[in-house]
Protein backbone atom coordinates (compact mmCIF):
# COMPACT_ATOMS: atom_id res chain seq x y z
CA UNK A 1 152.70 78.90 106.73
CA UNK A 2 151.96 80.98 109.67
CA UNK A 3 152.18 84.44 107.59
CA UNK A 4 149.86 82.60 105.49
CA UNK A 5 146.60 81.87 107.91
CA UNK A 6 147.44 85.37 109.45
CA UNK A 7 146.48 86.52 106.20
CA UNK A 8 143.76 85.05 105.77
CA UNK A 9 142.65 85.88 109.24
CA UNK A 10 143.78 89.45 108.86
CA UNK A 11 140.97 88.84 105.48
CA UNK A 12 137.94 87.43 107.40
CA UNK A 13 138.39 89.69 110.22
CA UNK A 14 138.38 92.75 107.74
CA UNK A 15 135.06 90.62 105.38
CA UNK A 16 133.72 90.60 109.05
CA UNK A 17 133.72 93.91 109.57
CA UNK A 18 132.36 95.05 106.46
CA UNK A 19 129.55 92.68 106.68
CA UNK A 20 128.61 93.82 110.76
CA UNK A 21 129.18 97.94 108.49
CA UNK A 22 126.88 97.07 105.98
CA UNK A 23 124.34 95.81 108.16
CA UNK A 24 124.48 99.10 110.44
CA UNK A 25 124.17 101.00 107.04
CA UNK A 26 120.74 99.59 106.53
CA UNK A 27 119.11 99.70 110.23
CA UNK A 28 120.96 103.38 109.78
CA UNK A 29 118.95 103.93 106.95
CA UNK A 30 115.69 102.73 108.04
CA UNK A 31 115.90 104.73 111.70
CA UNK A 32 116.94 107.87 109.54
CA UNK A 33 113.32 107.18 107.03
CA UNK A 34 111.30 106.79 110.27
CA UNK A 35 112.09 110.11 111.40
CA UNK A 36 111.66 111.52 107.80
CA UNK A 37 108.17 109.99 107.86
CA UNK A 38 107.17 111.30 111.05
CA UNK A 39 108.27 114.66 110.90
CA UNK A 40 106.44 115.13 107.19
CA UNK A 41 103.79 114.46 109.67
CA UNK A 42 104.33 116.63 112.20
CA UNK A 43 104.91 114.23 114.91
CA UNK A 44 108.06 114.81 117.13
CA UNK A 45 111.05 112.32 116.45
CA UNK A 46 114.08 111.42 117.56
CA UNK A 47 117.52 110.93 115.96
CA UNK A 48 118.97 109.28 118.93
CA UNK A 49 118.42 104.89 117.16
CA UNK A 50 120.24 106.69 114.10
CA UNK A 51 123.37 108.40 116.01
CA UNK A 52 123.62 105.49 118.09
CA UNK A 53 124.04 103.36 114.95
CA UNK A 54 126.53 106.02 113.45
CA UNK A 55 128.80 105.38 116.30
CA UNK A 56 128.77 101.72 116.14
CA UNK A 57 129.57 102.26 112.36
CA UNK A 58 132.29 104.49 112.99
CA UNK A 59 133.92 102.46 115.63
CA UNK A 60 134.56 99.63 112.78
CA UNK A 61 137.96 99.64 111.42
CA UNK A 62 137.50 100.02 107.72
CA UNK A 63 139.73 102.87 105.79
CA UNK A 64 137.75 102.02 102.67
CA UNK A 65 134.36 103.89 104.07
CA UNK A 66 134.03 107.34 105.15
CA UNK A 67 132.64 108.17 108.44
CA UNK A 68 128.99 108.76 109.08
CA UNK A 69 127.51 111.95 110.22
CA UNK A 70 125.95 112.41 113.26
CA UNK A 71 122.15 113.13 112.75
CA UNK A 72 120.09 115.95 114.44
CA UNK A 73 116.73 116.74 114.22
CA UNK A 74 117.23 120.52 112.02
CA UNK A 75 119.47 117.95 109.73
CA UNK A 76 116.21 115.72 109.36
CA UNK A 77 114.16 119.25 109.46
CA UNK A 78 116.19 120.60 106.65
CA UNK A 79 115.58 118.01 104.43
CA UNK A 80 111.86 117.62 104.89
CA UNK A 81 111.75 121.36 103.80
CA UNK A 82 113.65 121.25 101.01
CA UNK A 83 111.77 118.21 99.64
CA UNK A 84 108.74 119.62 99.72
């Protein structure tokens, strides 16, 4: 019985931690289309919010997503460019 709710533990720790990963993905994904926006504009951004959400995302224990790339401004650059 005891293998049994460390199982099931093991599961809702794991669900847990997907859930906290999915919710980084999203503020990651907003922080990464405000600095988008504002360098189309030609305002100065940062990419610190964004790395600083990568890390928490890449601190979580899940094999079944790859890591997340740290952000820099000629990354953000890059793509403004080449979507123009």
């Amino acid at each position: 019985m005891s293998v049994h709710k460390d199982l099931i533990r093991h599961a809702q720790k794991q669900n847990q931690d997907y859930q906290s990963f999915l919710q980084l993905d999203e503020l990651r994904e907003k922080y990464i289309e405000e600095a988008i926006s504002l360098c189309k504009q030609g305002k100065s951004f940062s990419t610190d919010k964004i790395n600083e959400v990568t890390r928490k995302m890449n601190s979580i224990p899940l094999r079944i997503v790859p890591e997340r790339k740290i952000v820099t401004a000629e990354t953000v650059q890059e793509y403004v460019n080449r979507s123009r």
